[in-house]
C-alpha atoms as a PDB file:
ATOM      1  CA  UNK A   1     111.771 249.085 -16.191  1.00  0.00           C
ATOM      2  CA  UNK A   2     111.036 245.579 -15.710  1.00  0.00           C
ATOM      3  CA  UNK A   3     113.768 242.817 -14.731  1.00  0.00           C
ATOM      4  CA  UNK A   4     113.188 239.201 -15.070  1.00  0.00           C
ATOM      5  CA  UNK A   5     115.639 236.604 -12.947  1.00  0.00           C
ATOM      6  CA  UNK A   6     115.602 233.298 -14.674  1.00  0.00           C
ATOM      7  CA  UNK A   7     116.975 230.260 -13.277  1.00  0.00           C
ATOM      8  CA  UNK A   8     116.504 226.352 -13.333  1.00  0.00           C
ATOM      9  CA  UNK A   9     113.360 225.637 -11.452  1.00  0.00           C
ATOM     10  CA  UNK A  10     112.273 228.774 -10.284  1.00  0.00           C
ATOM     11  CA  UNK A  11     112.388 227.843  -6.868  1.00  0.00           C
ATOM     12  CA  UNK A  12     115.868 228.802  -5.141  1.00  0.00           C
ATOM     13  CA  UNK A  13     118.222 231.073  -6.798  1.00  0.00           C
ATOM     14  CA  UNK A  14     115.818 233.411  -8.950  1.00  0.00           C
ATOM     15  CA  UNK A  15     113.196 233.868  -6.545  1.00  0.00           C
ATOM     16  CA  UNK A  16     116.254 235.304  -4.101  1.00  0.00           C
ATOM     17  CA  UNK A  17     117.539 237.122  -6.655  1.00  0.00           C
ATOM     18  CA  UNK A  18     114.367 238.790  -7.287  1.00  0.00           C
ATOM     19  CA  UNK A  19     113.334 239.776  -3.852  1.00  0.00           C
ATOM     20  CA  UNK A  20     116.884 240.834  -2.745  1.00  0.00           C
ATOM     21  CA  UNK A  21     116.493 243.324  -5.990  1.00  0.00           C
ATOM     22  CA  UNK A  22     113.441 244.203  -5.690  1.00  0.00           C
ATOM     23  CA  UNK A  23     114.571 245.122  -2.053  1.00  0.00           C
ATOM     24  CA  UNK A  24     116.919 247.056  -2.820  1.00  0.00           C
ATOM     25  CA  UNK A  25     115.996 248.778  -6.026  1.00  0.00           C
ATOM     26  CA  UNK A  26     112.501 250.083  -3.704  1.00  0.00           C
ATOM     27  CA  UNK A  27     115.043 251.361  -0.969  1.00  0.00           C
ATOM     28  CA  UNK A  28     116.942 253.380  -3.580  1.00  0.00           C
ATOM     29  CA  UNK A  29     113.964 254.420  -5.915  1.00  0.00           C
ATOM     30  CA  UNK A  30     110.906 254.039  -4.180  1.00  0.00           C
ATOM     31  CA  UNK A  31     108.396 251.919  -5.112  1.00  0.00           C
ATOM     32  CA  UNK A  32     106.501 251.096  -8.791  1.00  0.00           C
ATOM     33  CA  UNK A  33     109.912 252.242 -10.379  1.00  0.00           C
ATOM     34  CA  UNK A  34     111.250 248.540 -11.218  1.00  0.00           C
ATOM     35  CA  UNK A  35     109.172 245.581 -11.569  1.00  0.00           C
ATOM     36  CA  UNK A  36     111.435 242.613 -10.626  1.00  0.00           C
ATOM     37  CA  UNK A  37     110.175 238.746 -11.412  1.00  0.00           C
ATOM     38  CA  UNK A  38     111.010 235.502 -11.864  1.00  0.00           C
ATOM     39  CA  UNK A  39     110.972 232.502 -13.716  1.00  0.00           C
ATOM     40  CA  UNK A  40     112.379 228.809 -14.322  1.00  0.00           C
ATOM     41  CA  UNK A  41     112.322 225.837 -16.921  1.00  0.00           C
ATOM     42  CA  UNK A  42     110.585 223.444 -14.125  1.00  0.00           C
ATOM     43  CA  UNK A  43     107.097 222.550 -12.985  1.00  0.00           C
ATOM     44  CA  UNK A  44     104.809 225.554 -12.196  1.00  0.00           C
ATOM     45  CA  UNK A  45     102.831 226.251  -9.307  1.00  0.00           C
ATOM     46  CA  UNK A  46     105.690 225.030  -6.347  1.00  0.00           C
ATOM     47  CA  UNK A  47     106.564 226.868  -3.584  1.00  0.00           C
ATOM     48  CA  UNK A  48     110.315 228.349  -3.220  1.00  0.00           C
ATOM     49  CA  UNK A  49     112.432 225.540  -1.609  1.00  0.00           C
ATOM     50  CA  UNK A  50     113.018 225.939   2.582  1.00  0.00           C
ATOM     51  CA  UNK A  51     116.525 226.655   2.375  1.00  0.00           C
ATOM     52  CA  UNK A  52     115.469 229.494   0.024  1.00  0.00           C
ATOM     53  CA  UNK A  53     112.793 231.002   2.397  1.00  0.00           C
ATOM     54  CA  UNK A  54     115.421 230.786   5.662  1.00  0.00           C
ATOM     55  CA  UNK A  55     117.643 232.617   4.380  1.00  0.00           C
ATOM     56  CA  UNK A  56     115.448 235.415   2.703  1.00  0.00           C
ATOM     57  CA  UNK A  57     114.179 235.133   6.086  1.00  0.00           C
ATOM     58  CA  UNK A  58     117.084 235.628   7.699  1.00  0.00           C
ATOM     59  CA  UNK A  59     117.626 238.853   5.389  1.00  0.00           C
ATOM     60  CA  UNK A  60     114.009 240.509   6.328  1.00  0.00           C
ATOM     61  CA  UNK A  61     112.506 239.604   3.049  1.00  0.00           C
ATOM     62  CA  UNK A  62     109.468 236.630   3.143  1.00  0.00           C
ATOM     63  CA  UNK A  63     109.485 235.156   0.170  1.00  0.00           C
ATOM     64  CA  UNK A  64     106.786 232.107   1.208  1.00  0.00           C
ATOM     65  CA  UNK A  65     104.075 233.160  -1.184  1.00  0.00           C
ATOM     66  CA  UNK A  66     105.886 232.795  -4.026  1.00  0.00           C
ATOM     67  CA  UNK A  67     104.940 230.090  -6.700  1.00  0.00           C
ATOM     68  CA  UNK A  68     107.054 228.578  -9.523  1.00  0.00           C
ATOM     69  CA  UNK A  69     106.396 230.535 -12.925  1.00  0.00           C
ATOM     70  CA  UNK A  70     107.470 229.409 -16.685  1.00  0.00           C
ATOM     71  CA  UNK A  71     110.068 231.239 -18.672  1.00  0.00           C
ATOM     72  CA  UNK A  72     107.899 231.362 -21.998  1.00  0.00           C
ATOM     73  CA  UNK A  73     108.617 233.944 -24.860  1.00  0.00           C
ATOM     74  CA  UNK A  74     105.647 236.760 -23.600  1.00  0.00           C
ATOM     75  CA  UNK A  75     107.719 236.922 -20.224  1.00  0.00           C
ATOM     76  CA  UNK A  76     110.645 237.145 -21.912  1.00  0.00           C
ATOM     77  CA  UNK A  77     109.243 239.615 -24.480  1.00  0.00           C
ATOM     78  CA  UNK A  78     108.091 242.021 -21.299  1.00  0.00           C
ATOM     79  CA  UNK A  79     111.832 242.340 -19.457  1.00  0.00           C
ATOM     80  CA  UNK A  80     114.210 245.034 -20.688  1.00  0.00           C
ATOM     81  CA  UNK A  81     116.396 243.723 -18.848  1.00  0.00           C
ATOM     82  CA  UNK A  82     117.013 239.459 -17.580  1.00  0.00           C
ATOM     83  CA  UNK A  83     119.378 237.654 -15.139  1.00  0.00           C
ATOM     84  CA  UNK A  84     120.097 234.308 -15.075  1.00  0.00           C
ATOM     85  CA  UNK A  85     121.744 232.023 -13.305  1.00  0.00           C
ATOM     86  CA  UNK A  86     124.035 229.790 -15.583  1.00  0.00           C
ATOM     87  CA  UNK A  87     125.024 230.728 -19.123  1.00  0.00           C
ATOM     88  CA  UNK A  88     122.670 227.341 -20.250  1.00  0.00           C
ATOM     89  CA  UNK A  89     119.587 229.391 -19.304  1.00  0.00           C
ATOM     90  CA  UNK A  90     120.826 231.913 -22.018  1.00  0.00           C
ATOM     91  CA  UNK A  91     120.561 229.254 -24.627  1.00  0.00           C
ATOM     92  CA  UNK A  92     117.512 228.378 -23.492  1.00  0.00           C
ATOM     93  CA  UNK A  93     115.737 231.535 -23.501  1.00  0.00           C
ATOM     94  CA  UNK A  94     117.564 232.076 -26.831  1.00  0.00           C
ATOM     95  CA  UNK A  95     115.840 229.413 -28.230  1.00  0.00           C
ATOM     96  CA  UNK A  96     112.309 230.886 -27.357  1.00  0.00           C
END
């Protein structure tokens, strides 16, 4: 199964979402079971914003490494299932 979070930029909510699932969902059914990722509607290539790695910190999870991704229509085409943040990113990956 593969599980895309989706939200504005890709740099705060989504990429918490993602490793606090992926976290979880590797606790509960090992690992290579679920592929969680992530993607936004903002530049590409920034790093998570430092609020966002604190408190994945905080949690045990290091999100640092991650970089800002696209939502095009391939990523969406992979997930069986997505998350998003606000109801507008449903529009917007509608309209993909």
């Amino acid at each position: 199964m593969r599980i895309l979070t989706v939200c504005s930029h890709n740099r705060t909510r989504s990429v918490m979402i993602e490793a606090m699932l992926a976290s979880m969902l590797r606790e509960r059914l090992g690992d290579g079971s679920v592929e969680v990722f992530s993607s936004g509607f903002g530049p590409v290539g920034l790093p998570p914003i430092d609020e966002a790695v604190a408190a994945m910190r905080r949690r045990g999870l290091d999100v640092s490494s991650h970089r800002s991704a696209a939502t095009t229509r391939d990523l969406v085409g992979r997930a069986d299932l997505i998350l998003t943040a606000e109801r507008q990113h449903v529009v917007k990956i509608a309209s993909l």
